[in-house]
PDB file of N, CA and C in Angstrom:
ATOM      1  N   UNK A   1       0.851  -1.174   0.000  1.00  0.00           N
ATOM      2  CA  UNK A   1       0.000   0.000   0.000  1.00  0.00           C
ATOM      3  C   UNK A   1       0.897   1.238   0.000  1.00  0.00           C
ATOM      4  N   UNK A   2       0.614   2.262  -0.765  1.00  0.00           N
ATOM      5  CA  UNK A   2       1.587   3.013  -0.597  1.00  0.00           C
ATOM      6  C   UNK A   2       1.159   3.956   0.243  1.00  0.00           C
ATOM      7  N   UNK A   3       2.167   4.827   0.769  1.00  0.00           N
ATOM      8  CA  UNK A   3       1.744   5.978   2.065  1.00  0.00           C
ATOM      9  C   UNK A   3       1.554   7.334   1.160  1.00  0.00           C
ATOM     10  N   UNK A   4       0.550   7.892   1.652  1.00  0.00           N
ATOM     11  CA  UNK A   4       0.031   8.847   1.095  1.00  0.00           C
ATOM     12  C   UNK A   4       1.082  10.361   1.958  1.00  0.00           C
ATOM     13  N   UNK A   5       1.458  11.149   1.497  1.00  0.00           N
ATOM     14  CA  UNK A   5       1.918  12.262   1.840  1.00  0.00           C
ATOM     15  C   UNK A   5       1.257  13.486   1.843  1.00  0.00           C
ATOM     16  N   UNK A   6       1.148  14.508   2.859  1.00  0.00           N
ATOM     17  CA  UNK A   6       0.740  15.777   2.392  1.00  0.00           C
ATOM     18  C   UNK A   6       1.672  16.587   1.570  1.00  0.00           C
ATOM     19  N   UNK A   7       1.687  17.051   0.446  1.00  0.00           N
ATOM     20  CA  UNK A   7       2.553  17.615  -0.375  1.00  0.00           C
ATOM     21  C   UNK A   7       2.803  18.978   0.255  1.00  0.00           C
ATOM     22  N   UNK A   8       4.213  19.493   0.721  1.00  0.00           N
ATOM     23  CA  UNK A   8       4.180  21.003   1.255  1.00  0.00           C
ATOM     24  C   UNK A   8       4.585  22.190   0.163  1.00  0.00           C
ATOM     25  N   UNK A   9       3.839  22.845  -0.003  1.00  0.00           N
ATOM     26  CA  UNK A   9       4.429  23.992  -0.841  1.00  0.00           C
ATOM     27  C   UNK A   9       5.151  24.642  -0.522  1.00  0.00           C
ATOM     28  N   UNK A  10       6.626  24.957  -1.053  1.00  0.00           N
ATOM     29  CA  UNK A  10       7.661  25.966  -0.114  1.00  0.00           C
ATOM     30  C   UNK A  10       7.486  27.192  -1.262  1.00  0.00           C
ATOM     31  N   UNK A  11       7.141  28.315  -0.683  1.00  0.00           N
ATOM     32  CA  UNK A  11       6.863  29.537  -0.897  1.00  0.00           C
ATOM     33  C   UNK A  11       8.025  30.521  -0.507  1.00  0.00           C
ATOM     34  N   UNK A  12       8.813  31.276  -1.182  1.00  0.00           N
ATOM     35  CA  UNK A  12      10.788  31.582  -0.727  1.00  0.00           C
ATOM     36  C   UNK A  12      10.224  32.841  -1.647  1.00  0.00           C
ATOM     37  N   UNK A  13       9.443  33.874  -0.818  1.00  0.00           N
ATOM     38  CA  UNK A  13       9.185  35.209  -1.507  1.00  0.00           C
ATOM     39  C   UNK A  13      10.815  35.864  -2.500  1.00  0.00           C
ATOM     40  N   UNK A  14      10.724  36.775  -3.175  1.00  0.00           N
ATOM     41  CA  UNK A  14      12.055  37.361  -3.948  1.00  0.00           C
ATOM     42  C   UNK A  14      11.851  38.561  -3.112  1.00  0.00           C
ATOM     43  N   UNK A  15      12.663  38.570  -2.977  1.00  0.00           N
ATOM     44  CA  UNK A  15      13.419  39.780  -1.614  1.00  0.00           C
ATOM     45  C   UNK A  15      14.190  40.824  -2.266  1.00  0.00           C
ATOM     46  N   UNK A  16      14.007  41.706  -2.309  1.00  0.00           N
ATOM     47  CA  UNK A  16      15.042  42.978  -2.665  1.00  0.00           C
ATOM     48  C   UNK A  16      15.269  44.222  -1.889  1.00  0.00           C
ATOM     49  N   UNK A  17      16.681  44.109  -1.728  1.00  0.00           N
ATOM     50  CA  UNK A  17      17.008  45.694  -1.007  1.00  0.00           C
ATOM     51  C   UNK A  17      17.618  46.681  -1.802  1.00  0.00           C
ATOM     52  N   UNK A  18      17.021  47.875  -1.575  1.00  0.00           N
ATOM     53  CA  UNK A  18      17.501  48.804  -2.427  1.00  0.00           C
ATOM     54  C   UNK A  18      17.978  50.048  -1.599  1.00  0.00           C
ATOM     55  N   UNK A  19      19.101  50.461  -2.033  1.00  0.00           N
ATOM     56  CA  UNK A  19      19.413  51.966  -1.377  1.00  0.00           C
ATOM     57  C   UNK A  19      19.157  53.246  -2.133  1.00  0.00           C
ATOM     58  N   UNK A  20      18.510  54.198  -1.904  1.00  0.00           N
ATOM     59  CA  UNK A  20      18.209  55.838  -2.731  1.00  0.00           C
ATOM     60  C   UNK A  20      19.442  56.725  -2.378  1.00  0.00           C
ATOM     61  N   UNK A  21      19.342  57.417  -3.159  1.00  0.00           N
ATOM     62  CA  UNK A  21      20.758  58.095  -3.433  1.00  0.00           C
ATOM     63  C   UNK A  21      21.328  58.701  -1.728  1.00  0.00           C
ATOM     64  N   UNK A  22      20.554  59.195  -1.154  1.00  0.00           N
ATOM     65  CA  UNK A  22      20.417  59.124   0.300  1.00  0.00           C
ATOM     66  C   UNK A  22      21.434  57.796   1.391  1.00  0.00           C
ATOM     67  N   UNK A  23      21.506  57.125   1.106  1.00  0.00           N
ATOM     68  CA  UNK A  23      22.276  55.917   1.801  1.00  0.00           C
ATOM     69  C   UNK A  23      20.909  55.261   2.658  1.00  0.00           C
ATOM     70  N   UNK A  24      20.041  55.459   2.359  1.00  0.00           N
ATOM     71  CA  UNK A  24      18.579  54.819   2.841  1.00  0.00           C
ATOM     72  C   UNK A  24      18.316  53.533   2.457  1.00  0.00           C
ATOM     73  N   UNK A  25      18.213  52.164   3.267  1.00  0.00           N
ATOM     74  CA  UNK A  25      17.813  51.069   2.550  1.00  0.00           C
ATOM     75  C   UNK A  25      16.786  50.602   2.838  1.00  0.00           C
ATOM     76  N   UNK A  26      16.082  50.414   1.914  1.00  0.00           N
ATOM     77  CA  UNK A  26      14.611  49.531   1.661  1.00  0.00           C
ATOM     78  C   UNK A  26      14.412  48.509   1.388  1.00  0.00           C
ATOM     79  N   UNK A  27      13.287  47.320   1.898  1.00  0.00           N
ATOM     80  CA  UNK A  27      13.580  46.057   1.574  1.00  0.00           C
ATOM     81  C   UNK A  27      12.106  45.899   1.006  1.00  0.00           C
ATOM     82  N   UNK A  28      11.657  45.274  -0.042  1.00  0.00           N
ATOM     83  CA  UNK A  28      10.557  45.128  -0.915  1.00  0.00           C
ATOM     84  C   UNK A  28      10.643  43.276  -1.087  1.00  0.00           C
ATOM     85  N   UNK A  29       9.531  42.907  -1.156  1.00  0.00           N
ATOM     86  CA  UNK A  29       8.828  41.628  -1.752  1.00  0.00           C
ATOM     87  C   UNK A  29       8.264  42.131  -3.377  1.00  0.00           C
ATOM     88  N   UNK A  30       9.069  41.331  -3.757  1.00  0.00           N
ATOM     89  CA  UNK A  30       8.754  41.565  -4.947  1.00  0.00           C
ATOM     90  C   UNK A  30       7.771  40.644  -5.590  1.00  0.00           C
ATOM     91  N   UNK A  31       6.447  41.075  -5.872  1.00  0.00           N
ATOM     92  CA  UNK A  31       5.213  40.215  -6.508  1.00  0.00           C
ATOM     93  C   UNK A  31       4.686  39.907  -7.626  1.00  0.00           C
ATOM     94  N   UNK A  32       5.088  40.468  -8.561  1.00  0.00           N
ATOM     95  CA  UNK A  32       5.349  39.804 -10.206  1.00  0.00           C
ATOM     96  C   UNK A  32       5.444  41.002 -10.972  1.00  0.00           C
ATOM     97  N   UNK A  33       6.173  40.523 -11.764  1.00  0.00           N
ATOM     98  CA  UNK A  33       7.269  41.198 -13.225  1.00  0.00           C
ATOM     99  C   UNK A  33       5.970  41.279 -14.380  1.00  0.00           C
ATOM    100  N   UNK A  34       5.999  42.465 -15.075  1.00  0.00           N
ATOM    101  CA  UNK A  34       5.534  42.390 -16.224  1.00  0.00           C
ATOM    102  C   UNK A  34       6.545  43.121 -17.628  1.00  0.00           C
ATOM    103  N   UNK A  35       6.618  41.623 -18.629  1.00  0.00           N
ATOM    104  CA  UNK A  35       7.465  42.745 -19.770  1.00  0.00           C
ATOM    105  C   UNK A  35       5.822  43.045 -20.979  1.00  0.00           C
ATOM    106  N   UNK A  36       6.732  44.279 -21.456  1.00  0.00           N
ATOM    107  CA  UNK A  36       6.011  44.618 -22.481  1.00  0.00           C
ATOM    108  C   UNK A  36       7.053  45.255 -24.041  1.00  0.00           C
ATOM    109  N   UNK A  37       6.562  45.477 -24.687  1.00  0.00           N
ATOM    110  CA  UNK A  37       7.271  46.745 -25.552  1.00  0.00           C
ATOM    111  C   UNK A  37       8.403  47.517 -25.378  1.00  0.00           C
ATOM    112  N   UNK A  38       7.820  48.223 -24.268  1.00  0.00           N
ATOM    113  CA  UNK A  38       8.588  49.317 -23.409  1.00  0.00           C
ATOM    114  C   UNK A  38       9.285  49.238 -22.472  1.00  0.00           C
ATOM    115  N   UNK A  39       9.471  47.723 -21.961  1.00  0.00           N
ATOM    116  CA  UNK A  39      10.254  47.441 -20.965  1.00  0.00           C
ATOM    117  C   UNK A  39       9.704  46.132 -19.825  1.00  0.00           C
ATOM    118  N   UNK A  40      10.597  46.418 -19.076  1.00  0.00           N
ATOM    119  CA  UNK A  40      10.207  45.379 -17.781  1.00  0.00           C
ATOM    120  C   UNK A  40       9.953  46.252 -16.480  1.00  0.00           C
ATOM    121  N   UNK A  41       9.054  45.625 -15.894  1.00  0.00           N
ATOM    122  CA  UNK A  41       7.961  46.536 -14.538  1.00  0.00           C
ATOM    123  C   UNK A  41       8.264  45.365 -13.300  1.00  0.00           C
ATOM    124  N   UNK A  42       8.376  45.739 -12.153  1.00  0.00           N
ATOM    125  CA  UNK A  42       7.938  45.108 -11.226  1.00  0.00           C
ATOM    126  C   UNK A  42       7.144  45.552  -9.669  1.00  0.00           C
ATOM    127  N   UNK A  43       6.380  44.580  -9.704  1.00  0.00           N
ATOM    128  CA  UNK A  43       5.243  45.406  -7.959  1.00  0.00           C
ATOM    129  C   UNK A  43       5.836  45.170  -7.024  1.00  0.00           C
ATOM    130  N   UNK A  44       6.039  45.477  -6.337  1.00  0.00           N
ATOM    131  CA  UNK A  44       6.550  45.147  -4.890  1.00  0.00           C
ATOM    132  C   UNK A  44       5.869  45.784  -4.064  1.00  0.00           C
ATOM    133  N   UNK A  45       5.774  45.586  -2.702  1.00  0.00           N
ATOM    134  CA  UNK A  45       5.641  45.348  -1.271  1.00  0.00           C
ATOM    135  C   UNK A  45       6.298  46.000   0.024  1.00  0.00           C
ATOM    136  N   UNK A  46       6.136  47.076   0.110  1.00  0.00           N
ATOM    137  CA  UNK A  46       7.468  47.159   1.056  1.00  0.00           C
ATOM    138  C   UNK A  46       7.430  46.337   2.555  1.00  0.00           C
ATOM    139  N   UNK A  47       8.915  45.689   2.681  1.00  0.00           N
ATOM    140  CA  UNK A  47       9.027  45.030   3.975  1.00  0.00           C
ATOM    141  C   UNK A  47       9.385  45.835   5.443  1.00  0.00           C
ATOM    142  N   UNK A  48       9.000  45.668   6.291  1.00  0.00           N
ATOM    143  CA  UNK A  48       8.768  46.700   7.734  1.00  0.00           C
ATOM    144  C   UNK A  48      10.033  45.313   8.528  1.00  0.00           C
ATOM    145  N   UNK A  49      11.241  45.469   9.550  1.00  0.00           N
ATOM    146  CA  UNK A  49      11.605  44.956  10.524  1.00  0.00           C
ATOM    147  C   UNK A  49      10.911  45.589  11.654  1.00  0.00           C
ATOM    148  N   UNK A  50       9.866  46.191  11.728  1.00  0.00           N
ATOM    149  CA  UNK A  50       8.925  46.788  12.784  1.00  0.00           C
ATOM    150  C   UNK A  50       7.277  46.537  12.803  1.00  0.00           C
ATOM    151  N   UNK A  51       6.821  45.326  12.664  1.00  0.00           N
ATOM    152  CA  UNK A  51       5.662  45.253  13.049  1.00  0.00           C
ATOM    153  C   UNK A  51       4.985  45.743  12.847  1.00  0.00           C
ATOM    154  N   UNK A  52       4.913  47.152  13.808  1.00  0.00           N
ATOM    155  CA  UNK A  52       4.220  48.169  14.036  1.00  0.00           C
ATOM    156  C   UNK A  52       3.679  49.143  12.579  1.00  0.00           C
ATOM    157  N   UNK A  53       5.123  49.465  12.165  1.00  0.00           N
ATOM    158  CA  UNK A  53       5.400  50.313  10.824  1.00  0.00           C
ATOM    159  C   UNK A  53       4.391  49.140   9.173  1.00  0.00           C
ATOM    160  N   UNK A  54       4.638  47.934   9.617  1.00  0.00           N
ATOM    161  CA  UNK A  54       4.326  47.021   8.689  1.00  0.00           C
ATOM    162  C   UNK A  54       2.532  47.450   8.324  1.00  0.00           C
ATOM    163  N   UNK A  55       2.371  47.435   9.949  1.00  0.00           N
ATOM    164  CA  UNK A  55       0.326  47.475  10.138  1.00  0.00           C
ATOM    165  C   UNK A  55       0.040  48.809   9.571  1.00  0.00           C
ATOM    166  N   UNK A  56       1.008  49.756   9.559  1.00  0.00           N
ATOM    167  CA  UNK A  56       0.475  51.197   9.154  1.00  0.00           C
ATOM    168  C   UNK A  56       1.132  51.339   7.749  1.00  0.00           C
ATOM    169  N   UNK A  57       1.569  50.942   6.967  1.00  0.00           N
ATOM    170  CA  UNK A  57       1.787  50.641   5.593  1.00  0.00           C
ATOM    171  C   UNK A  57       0.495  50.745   4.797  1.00  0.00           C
ATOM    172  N   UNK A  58       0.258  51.534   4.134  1.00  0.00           N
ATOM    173  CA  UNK A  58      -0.516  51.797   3.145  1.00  0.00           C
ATOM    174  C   UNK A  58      -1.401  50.469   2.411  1.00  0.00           C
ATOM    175  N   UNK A  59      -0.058  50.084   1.960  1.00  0.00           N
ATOM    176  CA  UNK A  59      -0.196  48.660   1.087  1.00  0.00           C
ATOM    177  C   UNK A  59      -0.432  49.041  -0.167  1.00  0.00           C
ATOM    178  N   UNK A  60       0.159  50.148  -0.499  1.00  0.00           N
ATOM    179  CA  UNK A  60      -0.073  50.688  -1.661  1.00  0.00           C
ATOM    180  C   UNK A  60       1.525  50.049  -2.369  1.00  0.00           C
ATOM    181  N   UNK A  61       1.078  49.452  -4.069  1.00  0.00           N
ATOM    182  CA  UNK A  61       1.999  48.901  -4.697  1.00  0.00           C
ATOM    183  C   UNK A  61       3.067  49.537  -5.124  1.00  0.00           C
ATOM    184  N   UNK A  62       4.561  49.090  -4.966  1.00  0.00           N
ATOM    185  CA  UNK A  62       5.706  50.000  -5.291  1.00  0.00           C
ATOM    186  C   UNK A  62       5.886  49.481  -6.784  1.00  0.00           C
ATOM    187  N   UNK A  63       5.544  50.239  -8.054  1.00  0.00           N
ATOM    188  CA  UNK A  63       5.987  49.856  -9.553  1.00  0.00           C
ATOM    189  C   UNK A  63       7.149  50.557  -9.869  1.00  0.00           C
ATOM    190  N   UNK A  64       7.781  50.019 -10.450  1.00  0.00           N
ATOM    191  CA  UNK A  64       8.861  50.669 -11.069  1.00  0.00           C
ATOM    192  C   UNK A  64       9.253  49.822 -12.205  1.00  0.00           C
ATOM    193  N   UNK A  65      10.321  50.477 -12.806  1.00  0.00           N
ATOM    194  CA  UNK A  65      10.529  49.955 -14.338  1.00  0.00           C
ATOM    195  C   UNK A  65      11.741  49.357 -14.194  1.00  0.00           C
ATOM    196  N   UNK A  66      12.303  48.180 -14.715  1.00  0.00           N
ATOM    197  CA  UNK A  66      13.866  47.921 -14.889  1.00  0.00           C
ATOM    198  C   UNK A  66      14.630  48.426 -15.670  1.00  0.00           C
ATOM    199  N   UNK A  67      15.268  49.295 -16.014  1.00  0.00           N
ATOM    200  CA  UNK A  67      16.702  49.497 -17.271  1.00  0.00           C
ATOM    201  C   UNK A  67      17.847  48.702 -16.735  1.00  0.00           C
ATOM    202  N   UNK A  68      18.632  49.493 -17.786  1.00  0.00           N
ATOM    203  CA  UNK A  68      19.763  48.608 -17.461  1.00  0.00           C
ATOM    204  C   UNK A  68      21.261  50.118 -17.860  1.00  0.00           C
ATOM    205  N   UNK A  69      21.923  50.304 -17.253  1.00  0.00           N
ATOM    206  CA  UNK A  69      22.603  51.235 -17.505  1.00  0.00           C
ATOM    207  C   UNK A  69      24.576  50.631 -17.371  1.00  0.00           C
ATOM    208  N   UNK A  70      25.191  50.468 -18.303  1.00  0.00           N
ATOM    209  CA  UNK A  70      26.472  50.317 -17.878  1.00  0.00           C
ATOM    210  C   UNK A  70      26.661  48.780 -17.762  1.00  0.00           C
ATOM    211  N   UNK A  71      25.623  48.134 -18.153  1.00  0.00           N
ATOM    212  CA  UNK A  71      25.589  46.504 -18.188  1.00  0.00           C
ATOM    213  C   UNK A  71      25.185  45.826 -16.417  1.00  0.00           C
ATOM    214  N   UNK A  72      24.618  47.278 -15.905  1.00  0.00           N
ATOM    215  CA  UNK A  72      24.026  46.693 -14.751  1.00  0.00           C
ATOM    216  C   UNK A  72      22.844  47.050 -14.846  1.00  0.00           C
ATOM    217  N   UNK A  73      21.918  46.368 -13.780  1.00  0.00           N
ATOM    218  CA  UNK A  73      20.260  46.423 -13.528  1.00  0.00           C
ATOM    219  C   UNK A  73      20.084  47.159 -12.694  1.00  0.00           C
ATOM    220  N   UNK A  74      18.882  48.449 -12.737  1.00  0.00           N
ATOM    221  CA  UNK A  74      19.026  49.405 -12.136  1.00  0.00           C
ATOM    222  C   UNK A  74      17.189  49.386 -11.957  1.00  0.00           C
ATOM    223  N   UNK A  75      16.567  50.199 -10.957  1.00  0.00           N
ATOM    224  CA  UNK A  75      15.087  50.449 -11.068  1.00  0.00           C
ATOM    225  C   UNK A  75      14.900  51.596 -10.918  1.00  0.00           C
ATOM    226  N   UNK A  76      13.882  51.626 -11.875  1.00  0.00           N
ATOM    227  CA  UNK A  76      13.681  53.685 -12.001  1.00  0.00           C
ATOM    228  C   UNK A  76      12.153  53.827 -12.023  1.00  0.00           C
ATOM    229  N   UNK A  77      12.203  54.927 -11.332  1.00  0.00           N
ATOM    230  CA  UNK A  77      10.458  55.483 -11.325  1.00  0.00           C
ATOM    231  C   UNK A  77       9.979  55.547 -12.393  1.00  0.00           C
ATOM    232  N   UNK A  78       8.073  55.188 -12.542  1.00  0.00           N
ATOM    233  CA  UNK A  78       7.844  55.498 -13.795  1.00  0.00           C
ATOM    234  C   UNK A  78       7.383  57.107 -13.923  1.00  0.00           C
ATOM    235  N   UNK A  79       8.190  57.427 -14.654  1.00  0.00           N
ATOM    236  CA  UNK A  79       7.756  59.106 -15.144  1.00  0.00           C
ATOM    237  C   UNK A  79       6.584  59.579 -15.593  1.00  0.00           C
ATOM    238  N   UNK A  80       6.484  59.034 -16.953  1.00  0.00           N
ATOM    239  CA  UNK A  80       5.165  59.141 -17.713  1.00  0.00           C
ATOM    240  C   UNK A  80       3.908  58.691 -16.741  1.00  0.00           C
ATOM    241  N   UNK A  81       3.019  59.469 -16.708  1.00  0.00           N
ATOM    242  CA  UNK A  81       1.844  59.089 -16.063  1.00  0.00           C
ATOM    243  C   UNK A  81       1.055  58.130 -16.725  1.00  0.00           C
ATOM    244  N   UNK A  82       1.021  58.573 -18.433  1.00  0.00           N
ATOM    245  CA  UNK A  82      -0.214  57.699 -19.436  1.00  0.00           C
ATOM    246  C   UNK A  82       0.665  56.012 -18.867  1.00  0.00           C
ATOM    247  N   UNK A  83       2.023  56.033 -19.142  1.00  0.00           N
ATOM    248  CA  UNK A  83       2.808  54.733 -18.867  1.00  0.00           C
ATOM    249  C   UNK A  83       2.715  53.547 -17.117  1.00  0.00           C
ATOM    250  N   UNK A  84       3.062  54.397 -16.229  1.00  0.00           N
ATOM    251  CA  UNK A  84       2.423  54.620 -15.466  1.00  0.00           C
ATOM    252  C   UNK A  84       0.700  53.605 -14.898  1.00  0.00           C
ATOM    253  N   UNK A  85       0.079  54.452 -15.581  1.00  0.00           N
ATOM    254  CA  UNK A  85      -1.646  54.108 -15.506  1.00  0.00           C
ATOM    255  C   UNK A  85      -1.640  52.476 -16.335  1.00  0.00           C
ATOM    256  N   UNK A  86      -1.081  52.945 -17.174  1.00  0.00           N
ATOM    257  CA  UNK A  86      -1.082  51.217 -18.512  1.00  0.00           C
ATOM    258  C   UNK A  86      -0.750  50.238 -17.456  1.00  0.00           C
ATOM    259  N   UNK A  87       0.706  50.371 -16.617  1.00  0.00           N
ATOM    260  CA  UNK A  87       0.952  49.277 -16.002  1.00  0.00           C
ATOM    261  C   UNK A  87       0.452  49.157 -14.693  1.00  0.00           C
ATOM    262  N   UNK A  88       0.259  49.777 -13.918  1.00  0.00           N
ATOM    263  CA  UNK A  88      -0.142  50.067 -12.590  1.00  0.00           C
ATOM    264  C   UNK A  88      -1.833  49.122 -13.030  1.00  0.00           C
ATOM    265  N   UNK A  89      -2.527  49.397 -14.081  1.00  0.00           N
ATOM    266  CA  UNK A  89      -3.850  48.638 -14.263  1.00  0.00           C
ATOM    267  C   UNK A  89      -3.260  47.415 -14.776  1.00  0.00           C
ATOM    268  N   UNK A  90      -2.015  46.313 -15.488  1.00  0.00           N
ATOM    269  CA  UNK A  90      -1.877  45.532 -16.038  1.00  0.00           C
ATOM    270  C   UNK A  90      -2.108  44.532 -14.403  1.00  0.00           C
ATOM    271  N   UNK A  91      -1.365  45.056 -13.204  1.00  0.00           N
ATOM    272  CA  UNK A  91      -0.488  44.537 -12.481  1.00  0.00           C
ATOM    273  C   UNK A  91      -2.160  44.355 -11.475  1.00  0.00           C
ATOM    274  N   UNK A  92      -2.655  45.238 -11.165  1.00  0.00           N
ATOM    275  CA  UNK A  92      -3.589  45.004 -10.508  1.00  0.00           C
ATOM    276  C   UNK A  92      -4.626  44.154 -10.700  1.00  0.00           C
ATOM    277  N   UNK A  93      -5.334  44.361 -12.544  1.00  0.00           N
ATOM    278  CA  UNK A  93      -5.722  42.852 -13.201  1.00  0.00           C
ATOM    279  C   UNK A  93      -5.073  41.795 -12.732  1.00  0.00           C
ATOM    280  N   UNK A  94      -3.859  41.263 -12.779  1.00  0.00           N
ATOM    281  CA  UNK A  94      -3.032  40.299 -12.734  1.00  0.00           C
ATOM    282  C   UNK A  94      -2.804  39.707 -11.062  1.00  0.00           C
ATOM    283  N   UNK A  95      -3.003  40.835 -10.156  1.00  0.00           N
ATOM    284  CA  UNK A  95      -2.803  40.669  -8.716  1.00  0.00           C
ATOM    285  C   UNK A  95      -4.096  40.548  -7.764  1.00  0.00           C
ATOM    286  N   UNK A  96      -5.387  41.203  -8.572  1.00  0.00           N
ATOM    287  CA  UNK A  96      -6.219  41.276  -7.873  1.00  0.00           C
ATOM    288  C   UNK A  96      -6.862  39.939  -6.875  1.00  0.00           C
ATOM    289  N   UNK A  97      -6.655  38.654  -7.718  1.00  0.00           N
ATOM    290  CA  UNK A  97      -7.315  37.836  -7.696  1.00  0.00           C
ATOM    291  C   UNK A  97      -6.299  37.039  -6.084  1.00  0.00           C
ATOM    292  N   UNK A  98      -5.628  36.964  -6.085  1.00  0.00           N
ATOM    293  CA  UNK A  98      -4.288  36.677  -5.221  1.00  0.00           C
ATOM    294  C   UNK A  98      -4.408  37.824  -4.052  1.00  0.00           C
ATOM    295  N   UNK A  99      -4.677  38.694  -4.145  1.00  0.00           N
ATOM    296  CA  UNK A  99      -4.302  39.959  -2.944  1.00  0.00           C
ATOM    297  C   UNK A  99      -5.674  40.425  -2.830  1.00  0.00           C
ATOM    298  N   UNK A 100      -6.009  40.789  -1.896  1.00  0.00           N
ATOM    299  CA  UNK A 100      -6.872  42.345  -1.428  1.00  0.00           C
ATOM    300  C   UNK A 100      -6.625  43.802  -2.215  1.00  0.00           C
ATOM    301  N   UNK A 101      -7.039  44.310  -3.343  1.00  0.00           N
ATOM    302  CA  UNK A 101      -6.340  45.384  -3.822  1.00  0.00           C
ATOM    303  C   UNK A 101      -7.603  46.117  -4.202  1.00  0.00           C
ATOM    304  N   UNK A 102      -7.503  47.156  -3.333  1.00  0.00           N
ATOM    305  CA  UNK A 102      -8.748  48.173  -3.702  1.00  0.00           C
ATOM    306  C   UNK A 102      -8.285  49.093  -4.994  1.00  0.00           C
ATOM    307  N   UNK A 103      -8.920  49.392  -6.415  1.00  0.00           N
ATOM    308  CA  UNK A 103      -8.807  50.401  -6.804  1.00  0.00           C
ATOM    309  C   UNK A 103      -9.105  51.389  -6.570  1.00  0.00           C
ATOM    310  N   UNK A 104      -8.431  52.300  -7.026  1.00  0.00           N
ATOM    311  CA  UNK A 104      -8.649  53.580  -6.321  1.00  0.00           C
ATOM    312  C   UNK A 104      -8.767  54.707  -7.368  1.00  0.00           C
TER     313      UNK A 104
END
């Protein structure tokens, strides 16, 4: 007879820290990539080592765009607003179903 197992899903979020020109570091969960045309996007999450700071988090999505400058990977704000709106609605379609995400 064979033994039946519960199968465990290991879930190993993508983690990123980033520093602003400031020497400030931020740590983001990063929740899915979108390419298009114009580039590569990703949502993230920001991560709190304070609990406290975590519960008062907005939960509003961090987008930004990937380039690449000098043969390194860099993330840059999106400028364009029309650009912007395109992806900020791709990501929320795509996340809604998985997350709590009020439009706004």
């Amino acid at each position: 007879m064979a033994e039946n197992k519960d199968m465990e899903l290991d879930y190993t979020p993508d983690i990123i820290n980033l520093t602003d020109d400031e020497g400030n570091e931020y740590t983001f969960e990063v929740l899915d990539a979108i390419e298009s045309d114009d580039g590569r996007y990703l949502a993230m999450l920001p991560i709190y080592d304070d609990a406290q700071k975590q519960l008062e988090d907005s939960g509003e999505l961090v987008i930004v765009k990937v380039g690449e400058e000098d043969g390194e990977e860099y993330l840059f704000p999106i400028e364009d607003d029309d650009e912007y709106d395109f992806v900020a609605d791709a990501f929320i379609e795509r996340l809604q179903d998985l997350y709590e995400i009020d439009e706004q």
